[in-house]
C-alpha atoms as a PDB file:
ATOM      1  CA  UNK A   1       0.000   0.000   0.000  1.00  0.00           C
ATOM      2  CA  UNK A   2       1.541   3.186  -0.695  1.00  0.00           C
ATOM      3  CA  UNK A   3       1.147   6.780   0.722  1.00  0.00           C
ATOM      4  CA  UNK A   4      -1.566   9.048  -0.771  1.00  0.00           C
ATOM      5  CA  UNK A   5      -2.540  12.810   0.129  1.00  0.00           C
ATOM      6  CA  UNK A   6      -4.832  12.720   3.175  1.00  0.00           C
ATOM      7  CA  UNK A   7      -3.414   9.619   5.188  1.00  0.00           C
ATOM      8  CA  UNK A   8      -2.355   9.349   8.464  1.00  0.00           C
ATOM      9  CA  UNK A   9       0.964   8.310   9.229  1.00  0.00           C
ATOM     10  CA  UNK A  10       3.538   7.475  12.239  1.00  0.00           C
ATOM     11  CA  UNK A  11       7.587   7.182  12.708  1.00  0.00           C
ATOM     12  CA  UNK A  12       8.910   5.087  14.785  1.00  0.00           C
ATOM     13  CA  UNK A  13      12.141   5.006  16.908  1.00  0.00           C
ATOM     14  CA  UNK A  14      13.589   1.641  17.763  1.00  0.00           C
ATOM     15  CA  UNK A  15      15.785   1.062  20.487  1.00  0.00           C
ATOM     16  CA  UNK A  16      18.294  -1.298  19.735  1.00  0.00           C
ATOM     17  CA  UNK A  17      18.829  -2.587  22.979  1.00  0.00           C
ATOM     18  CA  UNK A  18      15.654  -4.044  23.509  1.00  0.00           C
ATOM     19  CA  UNK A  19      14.179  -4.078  19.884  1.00  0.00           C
ATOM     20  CA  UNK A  20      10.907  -1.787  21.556  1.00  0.00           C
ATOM     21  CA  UNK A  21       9.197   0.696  18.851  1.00  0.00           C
ATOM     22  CA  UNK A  22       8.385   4.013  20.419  1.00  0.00           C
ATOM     23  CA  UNK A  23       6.041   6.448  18.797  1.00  0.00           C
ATOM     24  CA  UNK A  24       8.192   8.977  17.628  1.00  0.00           C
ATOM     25  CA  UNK A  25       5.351  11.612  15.636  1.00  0.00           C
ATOM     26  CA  UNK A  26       2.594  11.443  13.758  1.00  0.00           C
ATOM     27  CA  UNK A  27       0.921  13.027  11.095  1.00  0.00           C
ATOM     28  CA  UNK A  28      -1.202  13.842   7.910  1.00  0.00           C
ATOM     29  CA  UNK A  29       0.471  13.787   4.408  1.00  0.00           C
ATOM     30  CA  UNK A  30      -0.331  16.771   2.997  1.00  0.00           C
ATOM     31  CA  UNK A  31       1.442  15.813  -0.538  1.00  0.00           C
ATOM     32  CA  UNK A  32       3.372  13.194  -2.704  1.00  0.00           C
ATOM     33  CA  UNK A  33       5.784  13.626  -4.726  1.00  0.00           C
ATOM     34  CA  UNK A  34       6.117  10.488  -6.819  1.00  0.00           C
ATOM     35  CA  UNK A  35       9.401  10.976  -8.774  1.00  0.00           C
ATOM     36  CA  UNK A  36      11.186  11.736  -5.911  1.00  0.00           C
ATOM     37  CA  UNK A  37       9.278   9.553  -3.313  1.00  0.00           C
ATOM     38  CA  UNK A  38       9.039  12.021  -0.564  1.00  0.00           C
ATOM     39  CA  UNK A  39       5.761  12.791   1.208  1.00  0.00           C
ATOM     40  CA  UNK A  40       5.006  16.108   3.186  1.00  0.00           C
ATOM     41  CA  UNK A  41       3.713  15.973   6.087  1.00  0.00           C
ATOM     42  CA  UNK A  42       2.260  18.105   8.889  1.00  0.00           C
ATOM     43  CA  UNK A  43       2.427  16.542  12.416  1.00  0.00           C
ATOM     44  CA  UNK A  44       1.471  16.570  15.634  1.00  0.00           C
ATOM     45  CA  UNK A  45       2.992  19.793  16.674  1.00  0.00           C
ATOM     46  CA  UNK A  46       2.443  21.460  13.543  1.00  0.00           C
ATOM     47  CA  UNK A  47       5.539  21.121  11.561  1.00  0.00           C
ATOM     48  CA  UNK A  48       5.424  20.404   8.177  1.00  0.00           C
ATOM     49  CA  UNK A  49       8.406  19.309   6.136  1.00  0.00           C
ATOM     50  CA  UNK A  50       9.311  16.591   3.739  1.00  0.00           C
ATOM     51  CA  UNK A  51      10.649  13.511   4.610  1.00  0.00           C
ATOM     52  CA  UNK A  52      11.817  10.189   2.769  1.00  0.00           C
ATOM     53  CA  UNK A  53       8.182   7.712   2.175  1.00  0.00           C
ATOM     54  CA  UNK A  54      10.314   5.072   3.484  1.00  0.00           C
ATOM     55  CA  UNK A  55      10.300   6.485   7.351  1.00  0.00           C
ATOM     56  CA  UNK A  56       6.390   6.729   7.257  1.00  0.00           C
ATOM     57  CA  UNK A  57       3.751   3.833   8.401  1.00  0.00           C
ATOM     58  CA  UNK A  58      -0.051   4.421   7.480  1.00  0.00           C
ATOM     59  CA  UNK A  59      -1.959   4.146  10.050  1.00  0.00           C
ATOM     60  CA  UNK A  60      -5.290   5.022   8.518  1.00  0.00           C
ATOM     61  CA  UNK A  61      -5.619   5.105   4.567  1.00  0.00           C
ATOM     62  CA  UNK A  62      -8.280   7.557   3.224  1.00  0.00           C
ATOM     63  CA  UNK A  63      -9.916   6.550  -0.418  1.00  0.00           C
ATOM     64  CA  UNK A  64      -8.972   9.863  -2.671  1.00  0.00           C
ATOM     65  CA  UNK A  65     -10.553  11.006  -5.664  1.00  0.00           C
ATOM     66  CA  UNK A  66      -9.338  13.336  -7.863  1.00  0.00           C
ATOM     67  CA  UNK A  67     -11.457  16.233  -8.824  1.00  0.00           C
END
């Protein structure tokens, strides 16, 4: 399943000593950029930047439709 505008995402941190995943932020992809593969995202505190797809896990997928 890939990324698409309007889902809600999470990064993780995981701590190598006891290979635990901790909620690092959340947020809501605000766009894609397919040739590049970077999404950009607002989060929880309201920062939005761009970041790499691969650090992102959907949480909750919301069906788009382009107008």
């Amino acid at each position: 399943m890939s990324i698409k505008k309007g889902d809600l995402v999470a990064c993780y941190l995981m701590d190598s000593d006891s290979m635990q995943e901790s909620l690092l932020e959340y947020g809501i992809v605000l766009e894609v950029n397919g040739s590049l593969g970077d999404v950009f995202v607002v989060d929880q505190t309201g920062n939005a930047r761009w970041w790499p797809q691969r650090r992102w896990r959907i949480l909750s997928s919301v069906d788009n439709k382009e107008e």
